[in-house]
N, C-alpha and C. Protein backbone atom coordinates (compact mmCIF):
# COMPACT_ATOMS: atom_id res chain seq x y z
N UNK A 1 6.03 6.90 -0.64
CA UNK A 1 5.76 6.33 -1.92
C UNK A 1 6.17 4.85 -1.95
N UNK A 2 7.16 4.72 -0.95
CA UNK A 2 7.83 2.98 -1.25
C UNK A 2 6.62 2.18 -0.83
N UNK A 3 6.07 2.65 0.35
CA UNK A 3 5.30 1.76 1.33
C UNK A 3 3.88 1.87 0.33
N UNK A 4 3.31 3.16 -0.09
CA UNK A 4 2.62 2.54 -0.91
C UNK A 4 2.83 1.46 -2.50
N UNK A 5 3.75 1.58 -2.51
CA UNK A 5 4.11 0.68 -3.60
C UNK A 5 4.05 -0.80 -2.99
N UNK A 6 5.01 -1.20 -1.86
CA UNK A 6 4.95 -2.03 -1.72
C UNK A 6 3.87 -3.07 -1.21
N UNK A 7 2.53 -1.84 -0.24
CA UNK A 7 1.57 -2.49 0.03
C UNK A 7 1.15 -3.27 -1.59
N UNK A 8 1.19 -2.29 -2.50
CA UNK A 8 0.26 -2.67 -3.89
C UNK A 8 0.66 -3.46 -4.55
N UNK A 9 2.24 -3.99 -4.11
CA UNK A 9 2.66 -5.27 -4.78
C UNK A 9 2.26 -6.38 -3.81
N UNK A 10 2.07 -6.06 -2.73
CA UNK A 10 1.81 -7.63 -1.60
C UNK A 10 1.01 -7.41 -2.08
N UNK A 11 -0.19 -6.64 -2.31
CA UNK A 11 -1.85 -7.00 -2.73
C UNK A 11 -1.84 -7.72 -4.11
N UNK A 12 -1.33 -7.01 -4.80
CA UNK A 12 -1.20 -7.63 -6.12
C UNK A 12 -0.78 -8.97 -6.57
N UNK A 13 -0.02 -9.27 -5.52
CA UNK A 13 0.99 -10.86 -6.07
C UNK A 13 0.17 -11.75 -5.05
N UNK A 14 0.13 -11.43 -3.45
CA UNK A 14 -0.93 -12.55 -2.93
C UNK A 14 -2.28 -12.90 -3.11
N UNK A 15 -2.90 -11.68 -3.21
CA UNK A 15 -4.32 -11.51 -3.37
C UNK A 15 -5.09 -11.90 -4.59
N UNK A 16 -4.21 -11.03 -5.55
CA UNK A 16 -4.57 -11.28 -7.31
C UNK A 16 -4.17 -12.22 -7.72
N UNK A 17 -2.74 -12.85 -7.58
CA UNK A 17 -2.16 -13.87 -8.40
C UNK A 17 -2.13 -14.92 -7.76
N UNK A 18 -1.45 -15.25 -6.25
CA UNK A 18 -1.05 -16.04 -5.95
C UNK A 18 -2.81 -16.89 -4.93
N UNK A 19 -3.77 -16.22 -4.55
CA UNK A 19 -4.96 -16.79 -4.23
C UNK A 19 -6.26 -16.26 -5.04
N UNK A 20 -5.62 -15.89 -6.34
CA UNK A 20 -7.16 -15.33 -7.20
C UNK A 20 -8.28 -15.14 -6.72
N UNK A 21 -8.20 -14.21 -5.47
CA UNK A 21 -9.03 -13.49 -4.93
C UNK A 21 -9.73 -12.78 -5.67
N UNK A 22 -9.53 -11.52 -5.89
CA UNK A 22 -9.80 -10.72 -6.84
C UNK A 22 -8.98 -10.06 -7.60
N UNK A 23 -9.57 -9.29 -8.74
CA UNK A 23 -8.70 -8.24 -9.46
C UNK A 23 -8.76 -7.05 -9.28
N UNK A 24 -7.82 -6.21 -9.71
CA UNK A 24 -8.25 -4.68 -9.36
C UNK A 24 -9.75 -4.24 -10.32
N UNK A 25 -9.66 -4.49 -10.92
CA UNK A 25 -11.37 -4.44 -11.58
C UNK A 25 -11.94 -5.52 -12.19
N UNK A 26 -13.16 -6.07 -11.02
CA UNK A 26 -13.88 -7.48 -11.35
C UNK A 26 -15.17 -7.13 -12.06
N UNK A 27 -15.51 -6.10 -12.56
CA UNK A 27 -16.77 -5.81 -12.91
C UNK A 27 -17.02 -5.55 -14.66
N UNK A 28 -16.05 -6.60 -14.76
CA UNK A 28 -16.24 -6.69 -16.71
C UNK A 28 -15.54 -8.30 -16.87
N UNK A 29 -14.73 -8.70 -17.90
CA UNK A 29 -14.84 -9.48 -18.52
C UNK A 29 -13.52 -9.67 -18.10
N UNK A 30 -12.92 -11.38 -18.06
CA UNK A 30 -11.64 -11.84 -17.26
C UNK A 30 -10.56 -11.35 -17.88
N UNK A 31 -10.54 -10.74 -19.20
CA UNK A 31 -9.59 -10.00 -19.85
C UNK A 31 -8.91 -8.87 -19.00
N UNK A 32 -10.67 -7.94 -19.10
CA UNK A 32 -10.18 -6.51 -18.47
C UNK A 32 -9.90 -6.66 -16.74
N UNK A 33 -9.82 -7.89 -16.04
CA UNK A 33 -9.65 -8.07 -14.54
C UNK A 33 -7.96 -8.25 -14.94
N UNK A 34 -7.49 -9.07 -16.16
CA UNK A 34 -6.30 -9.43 -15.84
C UNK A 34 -5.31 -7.51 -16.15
N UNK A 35 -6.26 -7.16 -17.64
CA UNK A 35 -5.58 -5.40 -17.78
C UNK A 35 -5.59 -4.64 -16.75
N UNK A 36 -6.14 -4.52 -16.15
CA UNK A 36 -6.32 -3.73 -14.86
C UNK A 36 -5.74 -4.22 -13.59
N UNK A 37 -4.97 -5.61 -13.65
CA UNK A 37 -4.04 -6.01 -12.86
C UNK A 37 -2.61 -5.38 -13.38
N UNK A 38 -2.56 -5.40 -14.36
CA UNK A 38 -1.45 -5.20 -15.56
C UNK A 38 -1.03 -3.70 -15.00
N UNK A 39 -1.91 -3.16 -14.91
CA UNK A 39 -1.83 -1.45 -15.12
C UNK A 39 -1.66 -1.52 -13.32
N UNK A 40 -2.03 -1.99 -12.30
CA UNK A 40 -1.94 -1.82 -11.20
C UNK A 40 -0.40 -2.09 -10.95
N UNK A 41 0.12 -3.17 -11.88
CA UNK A 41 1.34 -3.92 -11.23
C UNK A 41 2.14 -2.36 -12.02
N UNK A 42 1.92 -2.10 -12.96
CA UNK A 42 2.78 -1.35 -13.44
C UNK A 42 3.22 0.38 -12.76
N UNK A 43 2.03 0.76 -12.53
CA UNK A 43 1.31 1.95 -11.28
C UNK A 43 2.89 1.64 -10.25
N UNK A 44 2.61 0.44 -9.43
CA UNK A 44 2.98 0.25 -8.27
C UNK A 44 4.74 -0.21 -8.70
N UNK A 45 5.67 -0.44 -10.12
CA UNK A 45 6.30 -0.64 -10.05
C UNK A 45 6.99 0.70 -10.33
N UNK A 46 6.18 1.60 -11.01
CA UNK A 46 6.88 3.29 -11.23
C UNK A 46 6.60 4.14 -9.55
N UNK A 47 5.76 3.21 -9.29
CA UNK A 47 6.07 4.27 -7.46
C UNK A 47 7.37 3.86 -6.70
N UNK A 48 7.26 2.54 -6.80
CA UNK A 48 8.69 2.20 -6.12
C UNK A 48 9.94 2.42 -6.85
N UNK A 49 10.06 2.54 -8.29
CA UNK A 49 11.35 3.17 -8.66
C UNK A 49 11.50 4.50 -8.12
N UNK A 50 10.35 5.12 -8.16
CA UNK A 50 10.39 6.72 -8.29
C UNK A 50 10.87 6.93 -6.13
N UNK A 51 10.37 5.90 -5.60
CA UNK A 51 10.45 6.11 -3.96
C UNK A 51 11.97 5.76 -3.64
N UNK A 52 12.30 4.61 -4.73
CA UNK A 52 13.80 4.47 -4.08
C UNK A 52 15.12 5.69 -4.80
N UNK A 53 14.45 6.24 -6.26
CA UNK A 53 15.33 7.72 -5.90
C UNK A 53 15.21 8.90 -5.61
N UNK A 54 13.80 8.89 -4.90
CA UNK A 54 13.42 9.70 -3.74
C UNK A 54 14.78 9.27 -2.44
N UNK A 55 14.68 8.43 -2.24
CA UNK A 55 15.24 7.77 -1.10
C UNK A 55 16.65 8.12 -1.36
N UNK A 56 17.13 7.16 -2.40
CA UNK A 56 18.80 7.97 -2.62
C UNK A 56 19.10 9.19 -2.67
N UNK A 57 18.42 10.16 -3.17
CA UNK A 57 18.42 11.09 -2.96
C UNK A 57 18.30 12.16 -1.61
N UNK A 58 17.78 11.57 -0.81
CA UNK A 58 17.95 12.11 0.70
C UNK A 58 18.89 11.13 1.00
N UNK A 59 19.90 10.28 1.15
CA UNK A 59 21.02 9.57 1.31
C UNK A 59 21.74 10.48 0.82
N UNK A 60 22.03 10.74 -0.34
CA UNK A 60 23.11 11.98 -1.13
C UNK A 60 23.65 12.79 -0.13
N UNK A 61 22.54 13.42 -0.15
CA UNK A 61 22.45 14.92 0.66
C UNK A 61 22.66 14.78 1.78
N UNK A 62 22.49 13.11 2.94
CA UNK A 62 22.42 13.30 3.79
C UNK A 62 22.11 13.88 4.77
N UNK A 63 20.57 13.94 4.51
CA UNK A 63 19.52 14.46 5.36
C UNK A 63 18.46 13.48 5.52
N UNK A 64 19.16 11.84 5.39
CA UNK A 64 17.96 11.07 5.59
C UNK A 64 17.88 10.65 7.16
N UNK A 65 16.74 10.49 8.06
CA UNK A 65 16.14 10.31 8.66
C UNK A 65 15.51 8.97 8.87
N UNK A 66 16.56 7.72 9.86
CA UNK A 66 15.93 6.81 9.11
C UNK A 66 14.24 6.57 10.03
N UNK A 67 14.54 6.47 11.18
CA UNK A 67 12.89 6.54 11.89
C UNK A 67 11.80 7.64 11.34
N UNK A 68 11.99 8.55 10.29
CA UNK A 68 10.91 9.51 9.43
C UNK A 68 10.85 7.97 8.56
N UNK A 69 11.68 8.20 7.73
CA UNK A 69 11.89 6.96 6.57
C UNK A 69 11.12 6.28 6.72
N UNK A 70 10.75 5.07 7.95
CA UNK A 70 10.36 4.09 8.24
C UNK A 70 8.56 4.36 8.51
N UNK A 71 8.79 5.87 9.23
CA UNK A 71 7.08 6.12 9.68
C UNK A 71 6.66 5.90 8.16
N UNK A 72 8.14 7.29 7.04
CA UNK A 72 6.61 7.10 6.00
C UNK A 72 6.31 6.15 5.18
N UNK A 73 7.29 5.08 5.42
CA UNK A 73 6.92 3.36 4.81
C UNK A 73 5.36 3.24 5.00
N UNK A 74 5.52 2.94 6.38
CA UNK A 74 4.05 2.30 7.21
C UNK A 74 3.57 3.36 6.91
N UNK A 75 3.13 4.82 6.90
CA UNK A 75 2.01 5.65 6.92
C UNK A 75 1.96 4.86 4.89
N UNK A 76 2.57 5.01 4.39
CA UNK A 76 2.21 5.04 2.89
C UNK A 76 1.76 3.82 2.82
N UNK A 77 1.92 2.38 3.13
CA UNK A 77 1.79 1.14 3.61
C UNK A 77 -0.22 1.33 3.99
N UNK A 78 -0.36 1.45 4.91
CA UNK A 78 -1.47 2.00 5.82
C UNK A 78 -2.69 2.76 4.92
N UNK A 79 -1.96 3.81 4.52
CA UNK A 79 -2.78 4.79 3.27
C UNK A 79 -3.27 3.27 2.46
N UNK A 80 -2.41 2.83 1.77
CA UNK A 80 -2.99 2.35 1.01
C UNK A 80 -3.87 0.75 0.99
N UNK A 81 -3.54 0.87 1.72
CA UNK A 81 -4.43 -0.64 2.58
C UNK A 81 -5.83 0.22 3.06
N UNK A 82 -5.91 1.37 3.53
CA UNK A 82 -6.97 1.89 3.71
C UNK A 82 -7.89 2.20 2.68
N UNK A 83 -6.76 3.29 1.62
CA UNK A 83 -7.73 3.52 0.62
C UNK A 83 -8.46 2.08 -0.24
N UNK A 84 -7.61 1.50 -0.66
CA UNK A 84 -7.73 -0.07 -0.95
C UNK A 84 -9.73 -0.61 -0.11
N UNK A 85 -9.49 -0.71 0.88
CA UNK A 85 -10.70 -1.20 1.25
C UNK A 85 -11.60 -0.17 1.64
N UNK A 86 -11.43 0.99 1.69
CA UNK A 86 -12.66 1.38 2.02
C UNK A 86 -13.17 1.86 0.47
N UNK A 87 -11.96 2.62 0.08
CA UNK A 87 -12.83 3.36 -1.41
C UNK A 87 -12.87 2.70 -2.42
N UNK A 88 -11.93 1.74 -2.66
CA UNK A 88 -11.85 0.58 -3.83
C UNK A 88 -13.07 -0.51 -3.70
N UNK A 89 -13.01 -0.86 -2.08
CA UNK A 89 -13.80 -1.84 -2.10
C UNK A 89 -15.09 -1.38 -1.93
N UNK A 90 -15.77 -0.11 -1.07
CA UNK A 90 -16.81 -0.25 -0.23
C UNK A 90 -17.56 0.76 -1.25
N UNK A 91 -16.91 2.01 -1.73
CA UNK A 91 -17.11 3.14 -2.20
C UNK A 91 -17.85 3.32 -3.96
N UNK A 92 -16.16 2.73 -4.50
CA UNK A 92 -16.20 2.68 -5.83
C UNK A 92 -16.93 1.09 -6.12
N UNK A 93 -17.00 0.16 -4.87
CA UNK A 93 -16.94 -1.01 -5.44
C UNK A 93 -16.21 -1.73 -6.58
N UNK A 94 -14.75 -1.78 -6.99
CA UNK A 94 -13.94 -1.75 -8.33
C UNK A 94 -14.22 -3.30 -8.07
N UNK A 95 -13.93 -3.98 -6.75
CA UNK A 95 -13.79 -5.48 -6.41
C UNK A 95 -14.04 -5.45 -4.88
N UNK A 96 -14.18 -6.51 -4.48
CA UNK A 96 -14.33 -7.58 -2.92
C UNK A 96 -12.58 -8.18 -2.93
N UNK A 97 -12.82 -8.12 -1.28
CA UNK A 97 -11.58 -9.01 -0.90
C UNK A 97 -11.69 -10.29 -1.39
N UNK A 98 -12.83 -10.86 -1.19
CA UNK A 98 -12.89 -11.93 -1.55
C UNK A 98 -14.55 -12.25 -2.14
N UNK A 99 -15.07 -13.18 -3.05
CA UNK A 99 -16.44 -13.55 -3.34
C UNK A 99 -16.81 -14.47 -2.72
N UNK A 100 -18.15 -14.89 -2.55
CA UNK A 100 -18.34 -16.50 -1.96
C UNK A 100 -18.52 -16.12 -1.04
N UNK A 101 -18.21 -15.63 0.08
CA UNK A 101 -18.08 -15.56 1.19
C UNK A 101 -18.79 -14.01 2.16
N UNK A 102 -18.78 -14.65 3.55
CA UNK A 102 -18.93 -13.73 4.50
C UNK A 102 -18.46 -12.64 4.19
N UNK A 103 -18.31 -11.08 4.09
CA UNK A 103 -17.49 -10.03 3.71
C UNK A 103 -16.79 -9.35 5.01
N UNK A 104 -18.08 -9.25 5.96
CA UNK A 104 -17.20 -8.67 7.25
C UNK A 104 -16.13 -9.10 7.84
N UNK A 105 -15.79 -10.32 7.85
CA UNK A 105 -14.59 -10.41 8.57
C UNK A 105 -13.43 -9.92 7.97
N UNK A 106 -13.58 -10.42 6.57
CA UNK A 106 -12.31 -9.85 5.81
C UNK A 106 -12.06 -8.36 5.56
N UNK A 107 -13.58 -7.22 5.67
CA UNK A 107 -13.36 -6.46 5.53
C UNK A 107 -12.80 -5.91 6.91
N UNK A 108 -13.01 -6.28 7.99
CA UNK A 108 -12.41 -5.44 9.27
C UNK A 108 -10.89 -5.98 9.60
N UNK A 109 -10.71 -7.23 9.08
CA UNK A 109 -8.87 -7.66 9.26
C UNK A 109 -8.34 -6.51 8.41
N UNK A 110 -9.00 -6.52 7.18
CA UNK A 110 -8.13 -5.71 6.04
C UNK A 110 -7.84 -4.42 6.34
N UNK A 111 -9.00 -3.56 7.07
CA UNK A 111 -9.15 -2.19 7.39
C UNK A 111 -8.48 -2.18 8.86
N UNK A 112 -8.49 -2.84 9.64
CA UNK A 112 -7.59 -2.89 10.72
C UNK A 112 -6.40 -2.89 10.78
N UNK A 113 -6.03 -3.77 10.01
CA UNK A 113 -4.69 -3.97 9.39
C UNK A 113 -4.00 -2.77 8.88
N UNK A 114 -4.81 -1.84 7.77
CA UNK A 114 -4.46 -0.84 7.25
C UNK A 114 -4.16 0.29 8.53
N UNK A 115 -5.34 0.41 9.55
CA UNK A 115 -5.13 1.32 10.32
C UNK A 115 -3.90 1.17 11.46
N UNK A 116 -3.43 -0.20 11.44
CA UNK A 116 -2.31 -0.13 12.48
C UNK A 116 -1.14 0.09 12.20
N UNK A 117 -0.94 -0.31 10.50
CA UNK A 117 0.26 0.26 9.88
C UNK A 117 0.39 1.63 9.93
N UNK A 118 -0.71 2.41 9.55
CA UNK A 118 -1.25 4.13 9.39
C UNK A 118 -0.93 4.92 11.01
N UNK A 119 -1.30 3.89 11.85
CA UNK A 119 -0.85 4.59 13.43
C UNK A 119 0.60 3.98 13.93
N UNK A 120 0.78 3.41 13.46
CA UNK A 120 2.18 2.76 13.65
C UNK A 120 3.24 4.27 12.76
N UNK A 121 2.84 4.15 11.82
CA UNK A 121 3.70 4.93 11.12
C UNK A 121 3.69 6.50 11.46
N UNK A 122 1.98 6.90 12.15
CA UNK A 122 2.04 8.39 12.45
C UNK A 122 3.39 8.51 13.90
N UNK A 123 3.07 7.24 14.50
CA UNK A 123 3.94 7.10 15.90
C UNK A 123 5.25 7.26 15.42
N UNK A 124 6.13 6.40 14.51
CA UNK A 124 7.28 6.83 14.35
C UNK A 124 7.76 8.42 13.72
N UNK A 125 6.85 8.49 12.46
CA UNK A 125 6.85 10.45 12.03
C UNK A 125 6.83 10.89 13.39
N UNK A 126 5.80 10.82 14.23
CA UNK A 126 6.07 11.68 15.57
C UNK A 126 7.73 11.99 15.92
N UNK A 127 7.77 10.66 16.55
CA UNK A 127 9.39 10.21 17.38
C UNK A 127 9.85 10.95 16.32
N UNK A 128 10.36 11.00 15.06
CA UNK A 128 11.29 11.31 14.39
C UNK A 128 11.28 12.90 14.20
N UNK A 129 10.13 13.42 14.34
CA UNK A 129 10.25 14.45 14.47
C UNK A 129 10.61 15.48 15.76
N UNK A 130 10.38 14.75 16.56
CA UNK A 130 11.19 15.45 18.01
C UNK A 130 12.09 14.95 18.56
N UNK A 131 12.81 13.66 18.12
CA UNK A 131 14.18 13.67 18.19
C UNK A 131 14.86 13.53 16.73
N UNK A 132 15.68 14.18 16.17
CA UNK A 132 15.65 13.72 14.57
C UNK A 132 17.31 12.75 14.65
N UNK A 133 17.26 11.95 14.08
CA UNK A 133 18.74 11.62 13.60
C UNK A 133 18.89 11.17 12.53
N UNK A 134 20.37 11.59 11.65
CA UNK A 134 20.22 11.25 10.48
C UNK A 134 21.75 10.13 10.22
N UNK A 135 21.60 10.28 9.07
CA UNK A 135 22.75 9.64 8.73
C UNK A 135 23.61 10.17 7.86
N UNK A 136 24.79 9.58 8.49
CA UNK A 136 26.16 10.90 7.60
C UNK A 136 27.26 9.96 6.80
């Protein structure tokens, strides 16, 4: 849950705000691009509260795992960089990475990108699951 949160705040603050790329929904009026940023930032700030007392909570108990931990950063990271461009962008069409422009390149950095975090992260879940260590 963190990693998807946090992908959705890097998307949100570089993409949306900081290079007004796009919004999470460009297909109405600059109001409803900025509400639907609003509601994204907000989405992504109740996942990451809710992931970090997920998280303390396996700290408590001490059954956290930090190489699981980390896969499911990047797998949740990955997920959502994936879902992000293929079903947001390609599927539902909500928005483009970018307008003006060429689409393929940006769409295969973006989806590449997503998939190396997504195999990066299945690789560590692996490791962590056949050697486990936790912390006490």
């Amino acid at each position: 849950m963190i990693g998807v949160a946090v992908m959705a705040a890097v998307d949100e603050i570089v993409f949306h705000q900081l290079l007004g790329w796009h919004h999470f929904y460009d297909r109405s009026t600059p109001s409803v691009a900025l509400f639907s940023d609003g509601l994204l930032h907000a989405a992504e700030l109740l996942a990451l509260v809710g992931g970090f007392f997920w998280f303390a909570d396996l700290r408590r108990r001490q059954i956290l795992a930090p190489r699981a931990a980390w896969g499911g950063f990047l797998l949740g990271a990955g997920a959502f960089q994936l879902f992000d461009g293929l079903v947001d962008h390609k599927v539902l069409r909500l928005h483009q990475i970018r307008y003006g422009v060429h689409l393929l390149p940006y769409d295969v950095v973006w989806n590449v990108a997503g998939g190396v975090l997504l195999v990066a992260g299945a690789v560590l879940t692996w490791r962590a699951r056949s050697r486990p260590a936790r912390i006490r």
